[in-house]
PDB file of N, CA and C in Angstrom:
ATOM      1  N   UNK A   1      78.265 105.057 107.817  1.00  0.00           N
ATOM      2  CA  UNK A   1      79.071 105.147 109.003  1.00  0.00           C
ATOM      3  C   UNK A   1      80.541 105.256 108.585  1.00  0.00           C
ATOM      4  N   UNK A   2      81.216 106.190 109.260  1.00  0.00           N
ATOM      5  CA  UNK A   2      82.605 106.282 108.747  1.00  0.00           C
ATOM      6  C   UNK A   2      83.729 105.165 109.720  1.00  0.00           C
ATOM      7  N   UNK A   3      84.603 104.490 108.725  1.00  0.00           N
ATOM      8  CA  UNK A   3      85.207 103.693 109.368  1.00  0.00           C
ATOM      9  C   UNK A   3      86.380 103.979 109.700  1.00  0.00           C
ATOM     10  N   UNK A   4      87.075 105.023 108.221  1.00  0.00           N
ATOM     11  CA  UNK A   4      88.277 105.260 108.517  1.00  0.00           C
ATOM     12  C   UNK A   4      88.481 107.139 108.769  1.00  0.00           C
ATOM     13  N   UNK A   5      88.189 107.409 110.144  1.00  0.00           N
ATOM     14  CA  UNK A   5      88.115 108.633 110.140  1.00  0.00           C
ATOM     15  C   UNK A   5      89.576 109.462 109.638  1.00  0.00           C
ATOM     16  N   UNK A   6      90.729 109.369 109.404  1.00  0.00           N
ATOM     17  CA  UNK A   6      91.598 109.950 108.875  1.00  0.00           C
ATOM     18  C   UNK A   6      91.392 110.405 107.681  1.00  0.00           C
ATOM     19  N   UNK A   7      90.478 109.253 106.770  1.00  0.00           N
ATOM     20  CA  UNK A   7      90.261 109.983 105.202  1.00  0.00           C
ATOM     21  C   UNK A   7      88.944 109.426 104.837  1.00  0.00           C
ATOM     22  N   UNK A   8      88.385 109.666 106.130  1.00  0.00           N
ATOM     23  CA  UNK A   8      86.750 109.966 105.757  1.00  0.00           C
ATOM     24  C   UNK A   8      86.149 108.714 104.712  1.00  0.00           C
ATOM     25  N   UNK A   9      86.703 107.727 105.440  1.00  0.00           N
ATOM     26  CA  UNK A   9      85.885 106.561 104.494  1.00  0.00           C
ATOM     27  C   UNK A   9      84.837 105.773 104.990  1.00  0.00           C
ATOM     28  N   UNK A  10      83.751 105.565 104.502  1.00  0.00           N
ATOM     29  CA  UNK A  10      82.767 104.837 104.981  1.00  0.00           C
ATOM     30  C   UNK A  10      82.241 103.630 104.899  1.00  0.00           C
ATOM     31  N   UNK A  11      81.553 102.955 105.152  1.00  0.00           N
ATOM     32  CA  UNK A  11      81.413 101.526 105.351  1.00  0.00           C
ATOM     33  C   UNK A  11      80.812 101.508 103.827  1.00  0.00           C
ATOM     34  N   UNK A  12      79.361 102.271 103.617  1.00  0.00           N
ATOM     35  CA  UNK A  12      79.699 102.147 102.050  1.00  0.00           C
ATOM     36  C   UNK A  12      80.095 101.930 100.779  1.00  0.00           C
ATOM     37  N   UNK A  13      81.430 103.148 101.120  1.00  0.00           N
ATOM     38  CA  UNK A  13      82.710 102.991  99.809  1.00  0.00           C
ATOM     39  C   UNK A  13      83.190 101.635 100.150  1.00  0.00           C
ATOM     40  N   UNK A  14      83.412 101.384 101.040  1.00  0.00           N
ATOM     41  CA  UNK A  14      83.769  99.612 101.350  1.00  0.00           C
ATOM     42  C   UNK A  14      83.089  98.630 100.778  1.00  0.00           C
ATOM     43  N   UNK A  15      82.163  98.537 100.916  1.00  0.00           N
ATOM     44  CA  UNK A  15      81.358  97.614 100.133  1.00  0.00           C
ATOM     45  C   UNK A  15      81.135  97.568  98.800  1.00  0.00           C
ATOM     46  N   UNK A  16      81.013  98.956  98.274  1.00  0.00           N
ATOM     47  CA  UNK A  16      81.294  99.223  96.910  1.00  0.00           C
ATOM     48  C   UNK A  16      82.308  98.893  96.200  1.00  0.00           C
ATOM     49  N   UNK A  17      83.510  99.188  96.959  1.00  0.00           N
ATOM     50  CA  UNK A  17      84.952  98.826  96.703  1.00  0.00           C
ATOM     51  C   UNK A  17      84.744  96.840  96.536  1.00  0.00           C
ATOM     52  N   UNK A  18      84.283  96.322  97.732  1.00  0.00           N
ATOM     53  CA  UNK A  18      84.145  94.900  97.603  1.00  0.00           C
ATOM     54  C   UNK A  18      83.669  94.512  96.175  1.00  0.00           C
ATOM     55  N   UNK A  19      82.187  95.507  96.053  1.00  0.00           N
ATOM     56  CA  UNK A  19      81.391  94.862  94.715  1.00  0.00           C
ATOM     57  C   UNK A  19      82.711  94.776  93.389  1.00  0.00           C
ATOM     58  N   UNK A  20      83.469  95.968  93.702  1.00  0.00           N
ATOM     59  CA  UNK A  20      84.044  95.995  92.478  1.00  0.00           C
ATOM     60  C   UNK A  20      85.287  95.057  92.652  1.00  0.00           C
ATOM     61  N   UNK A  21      85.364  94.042  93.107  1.00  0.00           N
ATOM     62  CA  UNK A  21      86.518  93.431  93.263  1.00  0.00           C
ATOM     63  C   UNK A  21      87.541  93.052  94.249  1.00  0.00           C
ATOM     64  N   UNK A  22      87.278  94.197  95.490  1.00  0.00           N
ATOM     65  CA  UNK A  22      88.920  94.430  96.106  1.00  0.00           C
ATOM     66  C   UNK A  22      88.401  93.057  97.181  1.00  0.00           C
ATOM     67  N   UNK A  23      89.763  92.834  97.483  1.00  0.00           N
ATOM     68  CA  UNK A  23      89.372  91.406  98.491  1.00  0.00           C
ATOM     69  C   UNK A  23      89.813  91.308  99.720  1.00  0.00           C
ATOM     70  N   UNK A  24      91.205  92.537  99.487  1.00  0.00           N
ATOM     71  CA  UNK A  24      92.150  92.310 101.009  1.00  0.00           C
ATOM     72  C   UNK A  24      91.883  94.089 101.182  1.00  0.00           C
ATOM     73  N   UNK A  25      92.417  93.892 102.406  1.00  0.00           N
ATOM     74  CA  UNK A  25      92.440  95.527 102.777  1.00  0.00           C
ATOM     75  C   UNK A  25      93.575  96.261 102.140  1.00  0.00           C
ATOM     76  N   UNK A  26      94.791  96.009 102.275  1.00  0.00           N
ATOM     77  CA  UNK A  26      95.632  96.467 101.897  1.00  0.00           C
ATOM     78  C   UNK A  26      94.819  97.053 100.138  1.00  0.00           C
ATOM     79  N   UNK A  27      94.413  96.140  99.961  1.00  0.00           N
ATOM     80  CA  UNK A  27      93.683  97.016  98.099  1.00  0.00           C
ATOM     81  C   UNK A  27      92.948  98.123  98.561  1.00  0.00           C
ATOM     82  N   UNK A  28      92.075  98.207  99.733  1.00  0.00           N
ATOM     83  CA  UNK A  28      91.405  99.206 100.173  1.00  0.00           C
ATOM     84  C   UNK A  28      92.259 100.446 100.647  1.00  0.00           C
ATOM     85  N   UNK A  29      93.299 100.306 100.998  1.00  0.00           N
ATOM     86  CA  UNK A  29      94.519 101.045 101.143  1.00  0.00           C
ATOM     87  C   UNK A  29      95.024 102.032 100.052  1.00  0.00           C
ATOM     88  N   UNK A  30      95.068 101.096  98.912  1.00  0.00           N
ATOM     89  CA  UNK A  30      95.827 101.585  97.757  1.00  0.00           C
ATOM     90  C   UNK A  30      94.610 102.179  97.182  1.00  0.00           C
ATOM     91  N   UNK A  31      93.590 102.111  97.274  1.00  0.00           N
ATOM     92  CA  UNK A  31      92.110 102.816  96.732  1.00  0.00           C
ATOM     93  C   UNK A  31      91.636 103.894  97.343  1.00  0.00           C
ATOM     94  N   UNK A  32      91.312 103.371  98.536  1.00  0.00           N
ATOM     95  CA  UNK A  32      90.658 104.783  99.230  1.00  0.00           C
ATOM     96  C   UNK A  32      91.867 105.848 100.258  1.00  0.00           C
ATOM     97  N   UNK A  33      92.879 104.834 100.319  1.00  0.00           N
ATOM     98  CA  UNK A  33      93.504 105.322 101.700  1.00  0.00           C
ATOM     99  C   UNK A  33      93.350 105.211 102.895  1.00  0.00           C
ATOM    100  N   UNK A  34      92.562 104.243 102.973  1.00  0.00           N
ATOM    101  CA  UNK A  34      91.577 103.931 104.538  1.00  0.00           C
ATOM    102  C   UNK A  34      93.099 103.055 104.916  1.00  0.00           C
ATOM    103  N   UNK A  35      93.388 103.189 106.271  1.00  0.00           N
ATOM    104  CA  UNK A  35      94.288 102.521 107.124  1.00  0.00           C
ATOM    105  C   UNK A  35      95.639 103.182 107.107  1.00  0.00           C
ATOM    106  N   UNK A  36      96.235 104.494 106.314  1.00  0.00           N
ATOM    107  CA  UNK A  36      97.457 105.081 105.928  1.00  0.00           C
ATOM    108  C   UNK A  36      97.526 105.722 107.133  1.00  0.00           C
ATOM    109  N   UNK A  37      96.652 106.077 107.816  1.00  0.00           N
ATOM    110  CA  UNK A  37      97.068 107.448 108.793  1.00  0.00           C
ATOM    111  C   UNK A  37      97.560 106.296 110.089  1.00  0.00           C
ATOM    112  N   UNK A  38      96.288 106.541 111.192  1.00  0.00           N
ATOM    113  CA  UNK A  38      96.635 106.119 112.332  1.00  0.00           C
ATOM    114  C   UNK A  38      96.733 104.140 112.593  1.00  0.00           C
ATOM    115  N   UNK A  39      95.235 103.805 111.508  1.00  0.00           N
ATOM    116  CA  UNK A  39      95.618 102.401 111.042  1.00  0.00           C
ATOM    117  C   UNK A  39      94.212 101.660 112.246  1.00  0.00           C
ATOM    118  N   UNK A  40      93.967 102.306 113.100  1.00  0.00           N
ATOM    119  CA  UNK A  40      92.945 101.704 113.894  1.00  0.00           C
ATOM    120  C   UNK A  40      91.262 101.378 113.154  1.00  0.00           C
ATOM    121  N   UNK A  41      91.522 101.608 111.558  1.00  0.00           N
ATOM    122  CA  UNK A  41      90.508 100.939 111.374  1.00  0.00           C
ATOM    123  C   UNK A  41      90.544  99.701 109.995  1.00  0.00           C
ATOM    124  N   UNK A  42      91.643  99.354 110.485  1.00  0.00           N
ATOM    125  CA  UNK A  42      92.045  98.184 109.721  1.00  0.00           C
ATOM    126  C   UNK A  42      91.109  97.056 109.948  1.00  0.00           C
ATOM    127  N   UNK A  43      90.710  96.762 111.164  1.00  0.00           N
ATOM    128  CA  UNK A  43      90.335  95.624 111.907  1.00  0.00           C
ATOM    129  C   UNK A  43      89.111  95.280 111.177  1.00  0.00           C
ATOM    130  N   UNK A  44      88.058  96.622 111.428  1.00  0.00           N
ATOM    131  CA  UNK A  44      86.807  96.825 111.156  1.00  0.00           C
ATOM    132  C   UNK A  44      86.515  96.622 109.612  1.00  0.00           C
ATOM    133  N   UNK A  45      87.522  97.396 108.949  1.00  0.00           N
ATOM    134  CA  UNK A  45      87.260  97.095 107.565  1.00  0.00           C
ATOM    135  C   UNK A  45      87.728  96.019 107.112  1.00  0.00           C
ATOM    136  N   UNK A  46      88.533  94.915 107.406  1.00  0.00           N
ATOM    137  CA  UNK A  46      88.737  93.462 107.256  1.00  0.00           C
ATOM    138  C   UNK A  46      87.542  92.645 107.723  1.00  0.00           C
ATOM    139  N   UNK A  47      86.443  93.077 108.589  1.00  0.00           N
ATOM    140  CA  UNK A  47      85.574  92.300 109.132  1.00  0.00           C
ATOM    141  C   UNK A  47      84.627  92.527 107.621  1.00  0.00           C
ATOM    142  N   UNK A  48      84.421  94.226 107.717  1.00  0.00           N
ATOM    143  CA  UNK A  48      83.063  94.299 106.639  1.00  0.00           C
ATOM    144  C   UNK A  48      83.627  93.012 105.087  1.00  0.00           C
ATOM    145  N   UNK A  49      84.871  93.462 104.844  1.00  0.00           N
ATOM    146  CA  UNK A  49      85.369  92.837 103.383  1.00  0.00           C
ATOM    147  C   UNK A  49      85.032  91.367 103.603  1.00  0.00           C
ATOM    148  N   UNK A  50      85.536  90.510 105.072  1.00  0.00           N
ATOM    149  CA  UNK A  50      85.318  89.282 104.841  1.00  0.00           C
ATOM    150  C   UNK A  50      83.731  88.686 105.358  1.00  0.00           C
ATOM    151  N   UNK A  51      82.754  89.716 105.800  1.00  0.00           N
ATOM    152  CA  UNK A  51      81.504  89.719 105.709  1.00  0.00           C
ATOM    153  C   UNK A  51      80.727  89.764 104.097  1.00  0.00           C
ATOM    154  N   UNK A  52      81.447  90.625 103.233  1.00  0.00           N
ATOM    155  CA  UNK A  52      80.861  90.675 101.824  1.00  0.00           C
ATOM    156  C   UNK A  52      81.540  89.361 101.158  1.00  0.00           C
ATOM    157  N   UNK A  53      82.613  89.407 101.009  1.00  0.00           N
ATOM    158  CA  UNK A  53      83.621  88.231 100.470  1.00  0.00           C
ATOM    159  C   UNK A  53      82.239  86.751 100.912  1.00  0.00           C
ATOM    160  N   UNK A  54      82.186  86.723 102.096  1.00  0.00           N
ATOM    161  CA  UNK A  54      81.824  85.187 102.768  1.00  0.00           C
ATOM    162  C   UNK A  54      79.940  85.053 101.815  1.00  0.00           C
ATOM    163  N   UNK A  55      79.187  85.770 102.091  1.00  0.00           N
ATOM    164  CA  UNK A  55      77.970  86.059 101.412  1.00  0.00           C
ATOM    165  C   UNK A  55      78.493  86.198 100.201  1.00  0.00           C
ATOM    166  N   UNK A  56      78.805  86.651  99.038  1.00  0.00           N
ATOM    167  CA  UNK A  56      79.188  86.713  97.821  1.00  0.00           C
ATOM    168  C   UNK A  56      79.231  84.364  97.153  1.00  0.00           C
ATOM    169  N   UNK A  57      80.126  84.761  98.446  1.00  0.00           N
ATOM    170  CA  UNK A  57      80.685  82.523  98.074  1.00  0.00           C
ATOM    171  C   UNK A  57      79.174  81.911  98.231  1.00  0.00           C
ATOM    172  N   UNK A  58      78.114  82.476  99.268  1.00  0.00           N
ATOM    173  CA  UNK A  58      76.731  81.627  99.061  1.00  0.00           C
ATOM    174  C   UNK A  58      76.224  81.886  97.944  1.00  0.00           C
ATOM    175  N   UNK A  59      76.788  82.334  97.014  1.00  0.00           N
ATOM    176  CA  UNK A  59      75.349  83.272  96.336  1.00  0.00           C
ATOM    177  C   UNK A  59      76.052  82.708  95.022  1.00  0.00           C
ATOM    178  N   UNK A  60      76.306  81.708  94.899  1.00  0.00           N
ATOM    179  CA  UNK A  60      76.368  80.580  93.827  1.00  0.00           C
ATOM    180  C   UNK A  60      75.117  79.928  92.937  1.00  0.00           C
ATOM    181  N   UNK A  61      75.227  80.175  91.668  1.00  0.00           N
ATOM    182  CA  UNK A  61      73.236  79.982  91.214  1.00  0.00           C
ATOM    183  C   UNK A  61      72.957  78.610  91.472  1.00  0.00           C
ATOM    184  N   UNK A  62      73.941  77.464  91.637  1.00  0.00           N
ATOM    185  CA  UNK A  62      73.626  76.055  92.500  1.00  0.00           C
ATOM    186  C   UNK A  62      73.181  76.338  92.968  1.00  0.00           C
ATOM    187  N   UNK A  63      73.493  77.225  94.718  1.00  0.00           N
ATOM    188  CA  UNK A  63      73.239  76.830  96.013  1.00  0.00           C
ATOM    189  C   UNK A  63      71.943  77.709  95.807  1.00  0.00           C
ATOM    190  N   UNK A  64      71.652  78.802  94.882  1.00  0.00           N
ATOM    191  CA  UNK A  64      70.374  79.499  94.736  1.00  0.00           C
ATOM    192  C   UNK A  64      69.515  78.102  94.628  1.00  0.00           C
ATOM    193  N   UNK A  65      69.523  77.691  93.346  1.00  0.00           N
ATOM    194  CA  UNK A  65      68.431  76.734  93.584  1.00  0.00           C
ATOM    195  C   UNK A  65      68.227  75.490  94.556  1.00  0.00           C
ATOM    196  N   UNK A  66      68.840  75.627  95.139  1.00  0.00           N
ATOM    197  CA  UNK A  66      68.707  74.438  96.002  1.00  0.00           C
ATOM    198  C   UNK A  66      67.382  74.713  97.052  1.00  0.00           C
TER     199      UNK A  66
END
């Protein structure tokens, strides 16, 4: 699904982008370009990042075995 229709970015590359590190949007900015044009999909892609970000923090090999 494309999130940032100005430069054709998708929820995908987002998540991918997450795996590899990025944490805030603004990094998603400086990477893909998602949010430079009109900016209306800032919102959405701060939700997906702090949806991967928040699942990433469960997935501690503690809380695995528990």
């Amino acid at each position: 699904m494309f999130v940032c229709v100005c430069h054709g970015v998708t929820d995908s590359q987002i998540r991918r982008a997450a795996e590899e590190g990025v944490r805030e949007v603004h990094e998603l900015t400086m990477r893909l370009g998602l949010g430079s044009g009109c900016g209306s999909c800032m919102e959405q892609a701060a939700e997906l990042l702090d949806g991967h970000n928040s699942a990433r923090m469960l997935d501690i090999p503690i809380l695995r075995a528990a």
